[in-house]
C-alpha atoms as a PDB file:
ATOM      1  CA  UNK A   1     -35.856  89.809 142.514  1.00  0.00           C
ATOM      2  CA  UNK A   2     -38.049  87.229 141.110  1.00  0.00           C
ATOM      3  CA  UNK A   3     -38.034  89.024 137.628  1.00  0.00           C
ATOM      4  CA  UNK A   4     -40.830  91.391 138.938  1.00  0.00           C
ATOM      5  CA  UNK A   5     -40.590  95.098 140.158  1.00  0.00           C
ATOM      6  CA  UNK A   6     -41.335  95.089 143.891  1.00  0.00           C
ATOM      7  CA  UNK A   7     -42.011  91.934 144.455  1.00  0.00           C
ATOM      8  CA  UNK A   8     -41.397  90.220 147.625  1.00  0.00           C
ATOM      9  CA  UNK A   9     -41.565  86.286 148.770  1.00  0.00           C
ATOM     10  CA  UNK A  10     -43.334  86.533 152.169  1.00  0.00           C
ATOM     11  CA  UNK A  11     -42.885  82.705 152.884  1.00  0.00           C
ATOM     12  CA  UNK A  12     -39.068  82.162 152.481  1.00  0.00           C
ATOM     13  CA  UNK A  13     -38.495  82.467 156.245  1.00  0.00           C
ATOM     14  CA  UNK A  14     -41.408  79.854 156.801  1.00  0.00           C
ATOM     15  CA  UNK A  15     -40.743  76.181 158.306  1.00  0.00           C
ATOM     16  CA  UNK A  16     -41.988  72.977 156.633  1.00  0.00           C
ATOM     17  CA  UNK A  17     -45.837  73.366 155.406  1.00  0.00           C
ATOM     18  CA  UNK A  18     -46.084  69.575 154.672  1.00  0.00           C
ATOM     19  CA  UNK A  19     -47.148  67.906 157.833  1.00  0.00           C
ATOM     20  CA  UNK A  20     -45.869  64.930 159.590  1.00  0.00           C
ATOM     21  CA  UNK A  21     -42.306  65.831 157.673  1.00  0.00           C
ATOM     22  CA  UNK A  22     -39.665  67.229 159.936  1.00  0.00           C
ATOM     23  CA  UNK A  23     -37.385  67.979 157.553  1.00  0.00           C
ATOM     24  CA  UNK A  24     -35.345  71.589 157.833  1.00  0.00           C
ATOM     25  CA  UNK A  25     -36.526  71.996 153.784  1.00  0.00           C
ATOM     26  CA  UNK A  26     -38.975  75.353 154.272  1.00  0.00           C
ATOM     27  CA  UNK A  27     -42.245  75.623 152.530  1.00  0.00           C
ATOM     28  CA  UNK A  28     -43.292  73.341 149.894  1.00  0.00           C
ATOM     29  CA  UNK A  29     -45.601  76.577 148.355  1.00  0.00           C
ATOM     30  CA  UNK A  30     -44.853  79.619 148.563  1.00  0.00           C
ATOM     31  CA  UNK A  31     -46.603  83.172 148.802  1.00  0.00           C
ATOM     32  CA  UNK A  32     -45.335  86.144 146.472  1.00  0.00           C
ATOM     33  CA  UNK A  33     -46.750  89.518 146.228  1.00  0.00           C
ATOM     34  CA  UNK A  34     -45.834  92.249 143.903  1.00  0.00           C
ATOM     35  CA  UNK A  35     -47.136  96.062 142.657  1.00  0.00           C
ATOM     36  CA  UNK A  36     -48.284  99.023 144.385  1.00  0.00           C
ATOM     37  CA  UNK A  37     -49.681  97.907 147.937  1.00  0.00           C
ATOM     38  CA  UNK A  38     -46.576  94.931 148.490  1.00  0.00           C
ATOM     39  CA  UNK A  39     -45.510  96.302 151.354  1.00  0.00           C
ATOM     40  CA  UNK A  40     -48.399  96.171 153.608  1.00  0.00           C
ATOM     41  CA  UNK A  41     -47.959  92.536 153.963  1.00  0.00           C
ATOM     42  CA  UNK A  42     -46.695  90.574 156.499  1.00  0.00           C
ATOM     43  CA  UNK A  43     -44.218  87.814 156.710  1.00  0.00           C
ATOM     44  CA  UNK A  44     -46.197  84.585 155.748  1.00  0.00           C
ATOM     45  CA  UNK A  45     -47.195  81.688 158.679  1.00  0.00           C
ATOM     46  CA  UNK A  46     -48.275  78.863 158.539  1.00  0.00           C
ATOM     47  CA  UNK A  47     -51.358  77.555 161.945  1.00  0.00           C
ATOM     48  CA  UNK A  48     -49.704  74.550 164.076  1.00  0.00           C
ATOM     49  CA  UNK A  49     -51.238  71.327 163.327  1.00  0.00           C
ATOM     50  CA  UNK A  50     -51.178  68.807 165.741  1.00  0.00           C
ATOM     51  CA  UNK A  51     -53.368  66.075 163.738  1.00  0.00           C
ATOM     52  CA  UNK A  52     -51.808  64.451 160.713  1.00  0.00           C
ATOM     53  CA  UNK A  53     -54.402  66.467 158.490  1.00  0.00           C
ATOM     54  CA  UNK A  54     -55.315  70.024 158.224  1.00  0.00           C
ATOM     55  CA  UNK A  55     -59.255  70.229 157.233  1.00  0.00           C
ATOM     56  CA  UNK A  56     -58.240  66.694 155.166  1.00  0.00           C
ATOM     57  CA  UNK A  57     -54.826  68.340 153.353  1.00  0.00           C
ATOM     58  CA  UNK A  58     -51.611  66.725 154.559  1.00  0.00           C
ATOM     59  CA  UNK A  59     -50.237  70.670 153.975  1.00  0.00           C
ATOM     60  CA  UNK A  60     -50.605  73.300 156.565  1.00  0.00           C
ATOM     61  CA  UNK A  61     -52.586  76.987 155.330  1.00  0.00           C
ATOM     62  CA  UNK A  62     -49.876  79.616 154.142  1.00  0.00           C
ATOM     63  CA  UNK A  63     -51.018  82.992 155.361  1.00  0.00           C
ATOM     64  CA  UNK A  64     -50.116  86.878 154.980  1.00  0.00           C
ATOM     65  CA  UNK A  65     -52.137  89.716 156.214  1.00  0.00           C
ATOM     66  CA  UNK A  66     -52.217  92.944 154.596  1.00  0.00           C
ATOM     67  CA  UNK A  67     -51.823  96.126 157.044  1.00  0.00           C
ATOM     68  CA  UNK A  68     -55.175  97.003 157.428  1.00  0.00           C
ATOM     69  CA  UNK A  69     -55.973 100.903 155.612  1.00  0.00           C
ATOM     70  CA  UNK A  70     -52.511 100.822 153.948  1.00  0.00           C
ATOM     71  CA  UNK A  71     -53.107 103.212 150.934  1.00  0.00           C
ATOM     72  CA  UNK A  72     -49.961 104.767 149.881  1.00  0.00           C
ATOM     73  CA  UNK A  73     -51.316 106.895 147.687  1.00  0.00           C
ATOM     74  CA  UNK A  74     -54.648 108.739 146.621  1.00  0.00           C
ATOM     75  CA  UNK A  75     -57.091 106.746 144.254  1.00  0.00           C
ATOM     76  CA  UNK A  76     -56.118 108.209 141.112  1.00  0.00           C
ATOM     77  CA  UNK A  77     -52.297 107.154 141.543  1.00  0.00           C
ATOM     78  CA  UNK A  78     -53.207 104.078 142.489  1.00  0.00           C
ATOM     79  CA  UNK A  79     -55.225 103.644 139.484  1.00  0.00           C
ATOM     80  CA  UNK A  80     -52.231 105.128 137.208  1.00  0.00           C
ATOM     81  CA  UNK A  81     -50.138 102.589 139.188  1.00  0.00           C
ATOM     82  CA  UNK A  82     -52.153  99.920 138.412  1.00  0.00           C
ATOM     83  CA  UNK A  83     -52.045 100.319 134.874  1.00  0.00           C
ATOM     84  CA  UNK A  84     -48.562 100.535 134.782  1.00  0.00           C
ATOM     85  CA  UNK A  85     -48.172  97.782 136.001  1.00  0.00           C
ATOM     86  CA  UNK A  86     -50.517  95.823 133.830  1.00  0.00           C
ATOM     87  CA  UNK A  87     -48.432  97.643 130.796  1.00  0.00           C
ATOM     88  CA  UNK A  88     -44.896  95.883 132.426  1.00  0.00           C
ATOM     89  CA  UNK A  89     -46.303  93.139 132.802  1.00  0.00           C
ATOM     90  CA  UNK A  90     -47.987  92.926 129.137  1.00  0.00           C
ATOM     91  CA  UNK A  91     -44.498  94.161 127.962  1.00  0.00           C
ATOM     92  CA  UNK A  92     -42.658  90.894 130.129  1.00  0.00           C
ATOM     93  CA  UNK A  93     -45.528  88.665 128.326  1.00  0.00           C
ATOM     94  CA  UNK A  94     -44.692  89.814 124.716  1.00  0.00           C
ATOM     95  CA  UNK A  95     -41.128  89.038 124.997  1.00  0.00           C
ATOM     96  CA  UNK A  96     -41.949  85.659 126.615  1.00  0.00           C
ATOM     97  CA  UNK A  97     -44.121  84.928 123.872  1.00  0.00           C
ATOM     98  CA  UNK A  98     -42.003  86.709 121.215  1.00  0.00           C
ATOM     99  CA  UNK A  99     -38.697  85.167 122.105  1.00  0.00           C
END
């Protein structure tokens, strides 16, 4: 999914972000997480607004909490994990850039 190991789209069951629009269209922005610790996060949501502004934006907050000590692993695989991931992801970059 997404073209990324792991990763997951936590806002593609959220309702419209933009407010005042009542459209059935889903969020304008969305949130995606990927690597070692993307399953500790929730679903995104998005606070009810009842103004016409949020803090002056005319688009709601998109938020995801992270499960709070999720650590599936020890500090030196998470470490390893990390920089395998940075070594995919330099790999996806070349052949971007390459091709």
């Amino acid at each position: 999914m997404l073209g990324l190991p792991g990763a997951r789209i936590l806002s593609d069951e959220l309702g419209p972000t933009f407010i005042g629009f009542d459209g059935d269209t889903g969020a304008i922005d969305h949130l995606i997480v990927a690597g070692a610790n993307a399953e500790a996060f929730d679903k995104a949501s998005a606070p009810t607004v009842t103004a016409d502004a949020f803090h002056g934006s005319d688009h709601r907050p998109v938020v995801a909490r992270a499960e709070a000590g999720h650590d599936p692993t020890d500090p030196e695989e998470r470490i390893e994990d990390l920089l395998q991931e940075i070594d995919t992801r330099l790999n996806e970059l070349r052949t971007l850039i390459v091709d």
